[in-house]
C-alpha atoms as a PDB file:
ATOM      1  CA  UNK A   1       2.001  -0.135  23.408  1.00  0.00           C
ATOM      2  CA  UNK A   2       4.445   2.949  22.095  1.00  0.00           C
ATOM      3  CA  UNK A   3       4.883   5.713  23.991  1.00  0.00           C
ATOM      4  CA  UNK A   4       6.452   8.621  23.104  1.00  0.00           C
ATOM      5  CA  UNK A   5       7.395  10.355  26.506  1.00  0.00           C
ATOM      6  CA  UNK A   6       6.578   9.560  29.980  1.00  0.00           C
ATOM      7  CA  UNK A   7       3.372  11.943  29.817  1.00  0.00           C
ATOM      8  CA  UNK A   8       1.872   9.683  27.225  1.00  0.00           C
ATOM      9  CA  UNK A   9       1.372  12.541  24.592  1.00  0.00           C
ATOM     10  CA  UNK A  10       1.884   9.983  22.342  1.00  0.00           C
ATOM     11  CA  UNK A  11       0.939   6.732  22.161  1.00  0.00           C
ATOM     12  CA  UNK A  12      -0.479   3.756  19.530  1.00  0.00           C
ATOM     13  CA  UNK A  13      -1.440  -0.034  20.694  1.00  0.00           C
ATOM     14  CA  UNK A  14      -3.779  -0.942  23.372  1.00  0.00           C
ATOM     15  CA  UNK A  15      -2.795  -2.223  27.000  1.00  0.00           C
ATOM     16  CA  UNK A  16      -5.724  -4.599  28.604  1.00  0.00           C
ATOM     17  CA  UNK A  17      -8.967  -3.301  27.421  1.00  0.00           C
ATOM     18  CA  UNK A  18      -7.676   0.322  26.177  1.00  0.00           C
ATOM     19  CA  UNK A  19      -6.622   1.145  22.735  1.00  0.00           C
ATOM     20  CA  UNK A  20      -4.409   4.356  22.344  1.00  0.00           C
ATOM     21  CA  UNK A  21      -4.801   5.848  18.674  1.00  0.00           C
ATOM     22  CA  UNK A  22      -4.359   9.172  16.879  1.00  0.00           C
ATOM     23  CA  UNK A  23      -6.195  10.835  14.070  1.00  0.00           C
ATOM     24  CA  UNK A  24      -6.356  14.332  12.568  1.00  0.00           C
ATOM     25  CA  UNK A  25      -7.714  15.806  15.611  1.00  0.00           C
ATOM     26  CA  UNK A  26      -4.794  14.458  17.938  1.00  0.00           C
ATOM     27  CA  UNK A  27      -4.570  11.630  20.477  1.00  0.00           C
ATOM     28  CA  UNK A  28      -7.406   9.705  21.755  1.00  0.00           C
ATOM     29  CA  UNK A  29      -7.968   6.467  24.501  1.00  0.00           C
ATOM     30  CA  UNK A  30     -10.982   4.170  23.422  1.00  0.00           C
ATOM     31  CA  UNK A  31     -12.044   0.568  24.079  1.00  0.00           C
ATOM     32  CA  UNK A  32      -9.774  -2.454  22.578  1.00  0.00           C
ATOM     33  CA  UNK A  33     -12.213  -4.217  20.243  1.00  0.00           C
ATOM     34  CA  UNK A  34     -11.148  -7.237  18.878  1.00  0.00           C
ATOM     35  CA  UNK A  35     -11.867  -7.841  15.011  1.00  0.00           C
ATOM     36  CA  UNK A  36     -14.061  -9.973  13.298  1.00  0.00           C
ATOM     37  CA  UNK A  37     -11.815 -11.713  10.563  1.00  0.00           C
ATOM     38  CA  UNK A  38     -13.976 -12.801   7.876  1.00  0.00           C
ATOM     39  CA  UNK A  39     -11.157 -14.518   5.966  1.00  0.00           C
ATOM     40  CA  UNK A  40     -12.308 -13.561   2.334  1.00  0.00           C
ATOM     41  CA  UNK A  41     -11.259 -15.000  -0.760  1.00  0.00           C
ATOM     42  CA  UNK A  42      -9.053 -11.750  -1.285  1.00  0.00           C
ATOM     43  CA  UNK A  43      -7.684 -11.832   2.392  1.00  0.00           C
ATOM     44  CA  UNK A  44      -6.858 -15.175   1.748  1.00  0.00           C
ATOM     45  CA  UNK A  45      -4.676 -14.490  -1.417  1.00  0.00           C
ATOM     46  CA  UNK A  46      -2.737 -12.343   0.296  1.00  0.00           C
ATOM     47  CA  UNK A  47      -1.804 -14.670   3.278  1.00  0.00           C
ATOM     48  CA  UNK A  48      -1.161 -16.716   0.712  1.00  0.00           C
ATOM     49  CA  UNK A  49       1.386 -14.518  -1.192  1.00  0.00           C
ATOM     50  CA  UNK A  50       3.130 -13.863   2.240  1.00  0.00           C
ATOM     51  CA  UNK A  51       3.358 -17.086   3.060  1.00  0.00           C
ATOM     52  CA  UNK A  52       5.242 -17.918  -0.680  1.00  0.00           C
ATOM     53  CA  UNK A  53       7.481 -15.339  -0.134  1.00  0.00           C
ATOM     54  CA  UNK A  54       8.271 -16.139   3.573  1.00  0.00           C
ATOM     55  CA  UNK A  55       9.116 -19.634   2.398  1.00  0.00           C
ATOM     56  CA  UNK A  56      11.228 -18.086  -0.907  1.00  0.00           C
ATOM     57  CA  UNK A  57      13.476 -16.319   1.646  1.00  0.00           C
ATOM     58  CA  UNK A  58      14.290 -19.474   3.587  1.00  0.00           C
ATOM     59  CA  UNK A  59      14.427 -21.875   1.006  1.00  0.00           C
ATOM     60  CA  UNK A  60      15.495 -20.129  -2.790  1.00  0.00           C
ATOM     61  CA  UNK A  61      17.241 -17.174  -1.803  1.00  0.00           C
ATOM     62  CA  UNK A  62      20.933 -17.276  -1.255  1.00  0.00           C
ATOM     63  CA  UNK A  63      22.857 -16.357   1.457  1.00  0.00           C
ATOM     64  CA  UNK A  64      24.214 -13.065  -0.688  1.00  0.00           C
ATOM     65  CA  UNK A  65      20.692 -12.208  -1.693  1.00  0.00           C
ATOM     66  CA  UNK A  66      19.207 -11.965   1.810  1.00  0.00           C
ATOM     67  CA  UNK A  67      22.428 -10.052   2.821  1.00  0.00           C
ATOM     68  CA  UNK A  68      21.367  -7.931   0.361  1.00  0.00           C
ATOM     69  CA  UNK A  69      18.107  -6.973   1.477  1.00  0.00           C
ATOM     70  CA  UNK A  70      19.385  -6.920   4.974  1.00  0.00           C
ATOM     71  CA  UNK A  71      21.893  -4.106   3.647  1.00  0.00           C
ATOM     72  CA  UNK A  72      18.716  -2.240   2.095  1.00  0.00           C
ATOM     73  CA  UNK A  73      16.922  -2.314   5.153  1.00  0.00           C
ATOM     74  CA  UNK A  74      19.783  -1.021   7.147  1.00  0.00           C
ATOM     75  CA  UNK A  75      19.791   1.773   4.603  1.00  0.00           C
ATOM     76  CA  UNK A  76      15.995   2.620   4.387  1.00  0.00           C
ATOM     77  CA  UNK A  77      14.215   3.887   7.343  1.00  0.00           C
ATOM     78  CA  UNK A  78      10.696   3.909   7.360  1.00  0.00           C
ATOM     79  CA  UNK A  79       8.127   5.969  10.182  1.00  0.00           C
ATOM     80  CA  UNK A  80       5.907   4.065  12.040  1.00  0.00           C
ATOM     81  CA  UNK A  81       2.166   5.119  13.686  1.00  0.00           C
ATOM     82  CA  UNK A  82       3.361   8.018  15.604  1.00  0.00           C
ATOM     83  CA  UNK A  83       5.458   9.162  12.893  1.00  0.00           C
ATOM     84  CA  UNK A  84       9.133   8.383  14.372  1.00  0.00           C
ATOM     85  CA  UNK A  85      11.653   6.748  12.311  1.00  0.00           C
ATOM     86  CA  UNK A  86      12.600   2.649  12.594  1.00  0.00           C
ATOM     87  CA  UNK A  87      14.223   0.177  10.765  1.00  0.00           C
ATOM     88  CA  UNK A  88      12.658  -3.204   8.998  1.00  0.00           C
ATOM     89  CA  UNK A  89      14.413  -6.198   8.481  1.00  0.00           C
ATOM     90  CA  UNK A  90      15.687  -7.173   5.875  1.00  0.00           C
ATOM     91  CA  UNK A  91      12.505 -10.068   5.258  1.00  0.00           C
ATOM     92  CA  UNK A  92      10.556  -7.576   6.268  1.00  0.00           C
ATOM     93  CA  UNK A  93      11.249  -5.192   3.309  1.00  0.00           C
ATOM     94  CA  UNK A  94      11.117  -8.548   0.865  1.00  0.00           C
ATOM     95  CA  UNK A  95       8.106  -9.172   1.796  1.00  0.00           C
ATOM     96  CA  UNK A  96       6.568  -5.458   1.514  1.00  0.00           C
ATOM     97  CA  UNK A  97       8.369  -5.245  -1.770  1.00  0.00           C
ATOM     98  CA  UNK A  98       6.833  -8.265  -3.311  1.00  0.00           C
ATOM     99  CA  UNK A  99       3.308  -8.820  -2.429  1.00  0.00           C
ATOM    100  CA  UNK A 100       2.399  -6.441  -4.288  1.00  0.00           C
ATOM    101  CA  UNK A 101       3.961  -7.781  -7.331  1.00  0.00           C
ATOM    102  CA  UNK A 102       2.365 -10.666  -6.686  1.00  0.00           C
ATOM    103  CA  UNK A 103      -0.767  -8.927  -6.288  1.00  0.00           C
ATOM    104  CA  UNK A 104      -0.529  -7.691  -9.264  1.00  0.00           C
ATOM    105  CA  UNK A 105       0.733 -10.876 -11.501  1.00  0.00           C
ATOM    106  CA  UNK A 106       4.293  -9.187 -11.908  1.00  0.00           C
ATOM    107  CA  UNK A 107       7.927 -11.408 -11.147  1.00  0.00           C
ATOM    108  CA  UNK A 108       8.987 -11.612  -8.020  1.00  0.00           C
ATOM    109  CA  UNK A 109      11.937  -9.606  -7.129  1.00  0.00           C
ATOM    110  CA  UNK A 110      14.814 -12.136  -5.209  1.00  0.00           C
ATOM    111  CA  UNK A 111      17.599  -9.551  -5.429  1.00  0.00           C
ATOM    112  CA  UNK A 112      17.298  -6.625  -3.575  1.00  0.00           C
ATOM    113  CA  UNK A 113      17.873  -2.944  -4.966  1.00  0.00           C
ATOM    114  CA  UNK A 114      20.829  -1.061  -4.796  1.00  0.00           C
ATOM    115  CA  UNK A 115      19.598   2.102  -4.800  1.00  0.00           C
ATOM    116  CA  UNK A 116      19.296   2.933  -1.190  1.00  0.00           C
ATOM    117  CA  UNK A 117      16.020   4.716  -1.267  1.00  0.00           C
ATOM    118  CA  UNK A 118      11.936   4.303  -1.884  1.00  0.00           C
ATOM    119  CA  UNK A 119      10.235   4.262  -5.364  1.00  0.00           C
ATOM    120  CA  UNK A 120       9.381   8.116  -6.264  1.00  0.00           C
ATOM    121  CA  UNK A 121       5.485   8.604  -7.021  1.00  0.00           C
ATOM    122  CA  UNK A 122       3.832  11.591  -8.497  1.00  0.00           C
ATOM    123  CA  UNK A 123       0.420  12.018  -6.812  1.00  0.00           C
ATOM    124  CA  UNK A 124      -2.473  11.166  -9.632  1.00  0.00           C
ATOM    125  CA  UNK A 125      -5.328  12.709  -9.533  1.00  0.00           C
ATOM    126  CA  UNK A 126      -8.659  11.581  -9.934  1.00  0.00           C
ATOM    127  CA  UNK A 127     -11.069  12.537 -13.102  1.00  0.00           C
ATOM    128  CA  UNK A 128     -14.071  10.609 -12.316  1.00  0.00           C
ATOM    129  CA  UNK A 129     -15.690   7.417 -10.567  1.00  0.00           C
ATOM    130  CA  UNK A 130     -18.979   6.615 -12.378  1.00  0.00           C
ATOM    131  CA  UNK A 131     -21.682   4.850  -9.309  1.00  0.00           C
ATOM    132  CA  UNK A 132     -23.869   2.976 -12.404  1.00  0.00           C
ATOM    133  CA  UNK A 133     -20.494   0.896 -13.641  1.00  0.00           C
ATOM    134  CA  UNK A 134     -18.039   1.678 -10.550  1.00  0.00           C
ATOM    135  CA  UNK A 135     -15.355   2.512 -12.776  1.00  0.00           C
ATOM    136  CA  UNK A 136     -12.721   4.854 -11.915  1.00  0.00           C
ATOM    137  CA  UNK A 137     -10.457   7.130 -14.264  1.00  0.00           C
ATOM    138  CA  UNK A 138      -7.610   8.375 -13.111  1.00  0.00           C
ATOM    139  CA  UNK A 139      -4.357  10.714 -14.594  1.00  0.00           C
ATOM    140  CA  UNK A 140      -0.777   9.492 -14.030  1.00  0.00           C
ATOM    141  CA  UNK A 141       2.579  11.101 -14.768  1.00  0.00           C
ATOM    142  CA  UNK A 142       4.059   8.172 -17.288  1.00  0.00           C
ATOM    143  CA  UNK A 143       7.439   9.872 -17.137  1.00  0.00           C
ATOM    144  CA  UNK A 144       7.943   8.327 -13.314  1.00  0.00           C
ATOM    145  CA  UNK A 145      10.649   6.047 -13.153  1.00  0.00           C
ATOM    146  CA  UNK A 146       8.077   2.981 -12.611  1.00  0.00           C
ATOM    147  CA  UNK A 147       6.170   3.734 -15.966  1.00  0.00           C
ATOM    148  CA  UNK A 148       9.279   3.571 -17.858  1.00  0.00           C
ATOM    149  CA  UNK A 149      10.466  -0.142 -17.319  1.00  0.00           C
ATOM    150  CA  UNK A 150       9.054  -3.641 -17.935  1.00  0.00           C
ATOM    151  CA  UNK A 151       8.610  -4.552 -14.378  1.00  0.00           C
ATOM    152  CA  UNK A 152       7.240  -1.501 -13.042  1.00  0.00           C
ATOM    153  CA  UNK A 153       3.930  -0.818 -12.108  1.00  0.00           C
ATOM    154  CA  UNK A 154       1.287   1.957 -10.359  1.00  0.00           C
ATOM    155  CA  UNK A 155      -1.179  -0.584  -8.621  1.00  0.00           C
ATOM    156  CA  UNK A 156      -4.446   1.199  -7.806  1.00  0.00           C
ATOM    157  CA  UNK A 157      -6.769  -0.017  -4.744  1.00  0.00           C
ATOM    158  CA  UNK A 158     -10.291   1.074  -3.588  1.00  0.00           C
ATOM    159  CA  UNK A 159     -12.269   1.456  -1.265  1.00  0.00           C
ATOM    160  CA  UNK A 160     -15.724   0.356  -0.207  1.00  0.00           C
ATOM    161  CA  UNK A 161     -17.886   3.777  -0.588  1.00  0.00           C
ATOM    162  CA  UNK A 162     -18.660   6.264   2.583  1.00  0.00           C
ATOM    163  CA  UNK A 163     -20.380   8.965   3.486  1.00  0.00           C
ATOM    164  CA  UNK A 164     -19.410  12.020   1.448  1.00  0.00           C
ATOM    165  CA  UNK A 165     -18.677  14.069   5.017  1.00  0.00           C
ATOM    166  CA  UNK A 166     -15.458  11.515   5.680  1.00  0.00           C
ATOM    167  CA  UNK A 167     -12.411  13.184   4.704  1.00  0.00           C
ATOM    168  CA  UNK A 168     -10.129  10.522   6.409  1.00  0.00           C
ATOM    169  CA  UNK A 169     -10.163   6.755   5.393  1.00  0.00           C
ATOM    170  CA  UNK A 170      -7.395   4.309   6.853  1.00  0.00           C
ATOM    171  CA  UNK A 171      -8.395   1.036   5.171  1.00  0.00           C
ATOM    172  CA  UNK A 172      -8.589  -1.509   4.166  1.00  0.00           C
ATOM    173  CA  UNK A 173      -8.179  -0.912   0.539  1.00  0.00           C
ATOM    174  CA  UNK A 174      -9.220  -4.044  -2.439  1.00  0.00           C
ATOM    175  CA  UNK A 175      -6.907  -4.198  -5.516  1.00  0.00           C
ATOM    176  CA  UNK A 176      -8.658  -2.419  -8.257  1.00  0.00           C
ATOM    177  CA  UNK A 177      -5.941  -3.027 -11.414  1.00  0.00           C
ATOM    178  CA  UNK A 178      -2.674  -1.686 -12.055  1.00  0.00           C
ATOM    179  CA  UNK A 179      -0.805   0.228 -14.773  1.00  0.00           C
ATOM    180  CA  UNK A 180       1.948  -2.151 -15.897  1.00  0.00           C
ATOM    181  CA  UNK A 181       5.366  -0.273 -17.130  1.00  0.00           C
ATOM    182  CA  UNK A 182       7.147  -0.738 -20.476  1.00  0.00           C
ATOM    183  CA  UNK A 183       9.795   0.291 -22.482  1.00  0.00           C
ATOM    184  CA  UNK A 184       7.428   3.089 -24.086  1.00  0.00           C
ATOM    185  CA  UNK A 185       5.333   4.187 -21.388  1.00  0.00           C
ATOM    186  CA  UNK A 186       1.799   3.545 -21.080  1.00  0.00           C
ATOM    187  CA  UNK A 187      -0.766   6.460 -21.636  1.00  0.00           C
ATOM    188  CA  UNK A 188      -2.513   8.226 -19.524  1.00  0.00           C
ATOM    189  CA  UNK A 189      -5.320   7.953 -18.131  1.00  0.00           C
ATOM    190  CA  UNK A 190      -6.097   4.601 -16.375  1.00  0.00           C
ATOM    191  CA  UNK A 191      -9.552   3.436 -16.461  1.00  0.00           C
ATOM    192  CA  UNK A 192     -10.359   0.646 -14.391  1.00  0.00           C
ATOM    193  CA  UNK A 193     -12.707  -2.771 -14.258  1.00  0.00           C
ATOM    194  CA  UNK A 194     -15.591  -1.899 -11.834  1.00  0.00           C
ATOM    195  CA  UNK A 195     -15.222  -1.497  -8.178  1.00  0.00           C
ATOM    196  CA  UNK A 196     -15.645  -4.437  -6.337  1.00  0.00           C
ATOM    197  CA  UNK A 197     -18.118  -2.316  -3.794  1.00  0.00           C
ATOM    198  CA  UNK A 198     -21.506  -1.520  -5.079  1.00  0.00           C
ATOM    199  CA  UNK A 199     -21.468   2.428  -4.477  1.00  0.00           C
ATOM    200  CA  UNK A 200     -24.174   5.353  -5.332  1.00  0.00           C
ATOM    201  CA  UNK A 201     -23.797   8.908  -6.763  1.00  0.00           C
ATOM    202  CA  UNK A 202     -22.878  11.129  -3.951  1.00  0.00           C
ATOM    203  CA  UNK A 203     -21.004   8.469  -1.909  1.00  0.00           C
ATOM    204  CA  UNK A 204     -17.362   9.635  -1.055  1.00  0.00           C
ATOM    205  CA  UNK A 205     -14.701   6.754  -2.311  1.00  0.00           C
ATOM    206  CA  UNK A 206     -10.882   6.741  -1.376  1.00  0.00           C
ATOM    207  CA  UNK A 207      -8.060   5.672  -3.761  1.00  0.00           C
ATOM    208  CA  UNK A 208      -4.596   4.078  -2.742  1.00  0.00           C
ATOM    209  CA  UNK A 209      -1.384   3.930  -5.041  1.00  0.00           C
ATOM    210  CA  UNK A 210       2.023   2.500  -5.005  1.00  0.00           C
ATOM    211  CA  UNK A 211       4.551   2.712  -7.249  1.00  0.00           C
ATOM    212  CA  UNK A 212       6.523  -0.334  -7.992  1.00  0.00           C
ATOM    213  CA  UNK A 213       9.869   0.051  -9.366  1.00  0.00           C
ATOM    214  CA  UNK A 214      11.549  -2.865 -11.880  1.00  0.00           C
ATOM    215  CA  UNK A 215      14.177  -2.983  -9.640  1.00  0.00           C
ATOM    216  CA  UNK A 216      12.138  -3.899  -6.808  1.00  0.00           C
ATOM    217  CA  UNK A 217      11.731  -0.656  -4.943  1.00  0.00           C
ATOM    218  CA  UNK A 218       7.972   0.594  -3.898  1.00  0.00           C
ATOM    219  CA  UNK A 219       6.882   4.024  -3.089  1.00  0.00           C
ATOM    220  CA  UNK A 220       4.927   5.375  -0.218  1.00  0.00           C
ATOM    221  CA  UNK A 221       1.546   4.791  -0.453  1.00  0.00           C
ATOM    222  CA  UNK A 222      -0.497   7.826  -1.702  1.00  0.00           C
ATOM    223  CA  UNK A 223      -3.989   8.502  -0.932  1.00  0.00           C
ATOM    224  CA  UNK A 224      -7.093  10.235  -2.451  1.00  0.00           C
ATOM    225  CA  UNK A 225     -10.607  10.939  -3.241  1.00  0.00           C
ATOM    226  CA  UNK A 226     -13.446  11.768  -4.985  1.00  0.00           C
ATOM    227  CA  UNK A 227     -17.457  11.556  -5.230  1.00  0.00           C
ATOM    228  CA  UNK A 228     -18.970   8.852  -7.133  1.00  0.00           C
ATOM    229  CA  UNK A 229     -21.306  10.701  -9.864  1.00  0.00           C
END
């Protein structure tokens, strides 16, 4: 449980049977409810990714390279649920760094970056997701640092459709395809395989990104939507 002050005007977790959460129209108290956990094939990969690179930090990197994502980590704050600033470890930032690349059939990154600072992302925008073939096209900048590298990346997940009143979606998100990097940049726009989620014209679908530096670094995740047609 977090709190921010002693008044609990903030406040993210859940203490016995109360879960304390926030959204866009401010704190709220509801019941803990304990998930189901389906453990699909795609879950599955990605405990299985963590669980490579959890045993890569123990067993191939060197003492120099995990100093050197310690150092990173020291360097690169992050803001957690209630929007206040913390640190991550060093394997902490390894592992958020890399299963993506994984995700996403790209090297794994063992040496940390030495730039000090998150992946820059401009915010693509959406020009249409089709609800007969659930294929999405979308516009990216390919002069961001990520398109402009082999290595680099803008990995693209989806959602499962909703009703076309939600204007807020937290997750989770399935891998949809990425938009690998090279030397000459890749052309706009991406168009994906089809969705994983059956979805119908009118139904409201959410978009995540990430950039993914060659050096390792990621960006913020960015978020948007559109209406299936």
């Amino acid at each position: 449980m977090k709190f921010k002050s002693a008044l609990v005007t903030a406040a993210s977790g859940s203490i016995h049977g109360i879960t304390a959460s926030h959204n866009r129209g401010g704190q709220y108290l509801r019941s803990r409810v304990i998930p189901t956990n389906p453990s699909t094939a795609y879950q599955q990969a990605v405990r299985n990714y963590m669980a490579s690179i959890t045993l890569a930090w123990g067993q191939t990197l060197t003492a120099t390279q995990r100093q050197g994502w310690a150092d990173y980590a020291d360097a690169v704050e992050v803001k957690d649920a209630l929007g206040e600033k913390r640190k991550l470890t060093g394997l902490d930032w390894y592992t958020a760094c890399n299963v993506p690349r994984l995700q996403g059939s790209l090297s794994r990154i063992d040496t940390a970056p030495t730039t000090f600072n998150l992946a820059g992302l401009t915010p693509p925008t959406i020009t249409s997701i089709t609800a007969s073939t659930g294929i999405l096209v979308m516009a990216y900048t390919n002069t961001d640092t990520w398109a402009n590298a082999v290595g680099g990346a803008l990995m693209v997940y989806i959602s499962r459709p909703v009703s076309p009143g939600v204007t807020f979606f937290k997750g989770p998100f399935r891998f949809l395809g990425k938009v690998a990097g090279a030397a000459t940049p890749p052309t706009s726009p991406f168009t994906s395989s089809a969705s994983p989620f059956p979805m119908a014209a009118g139904n409201r679908v959410f978009v995540q990104v990430r950039a993914l530096n060659a050096d390792g670094r990621i960006s913020n995740p960015f978020r948007l939507s559109s209406l299936a047609v």
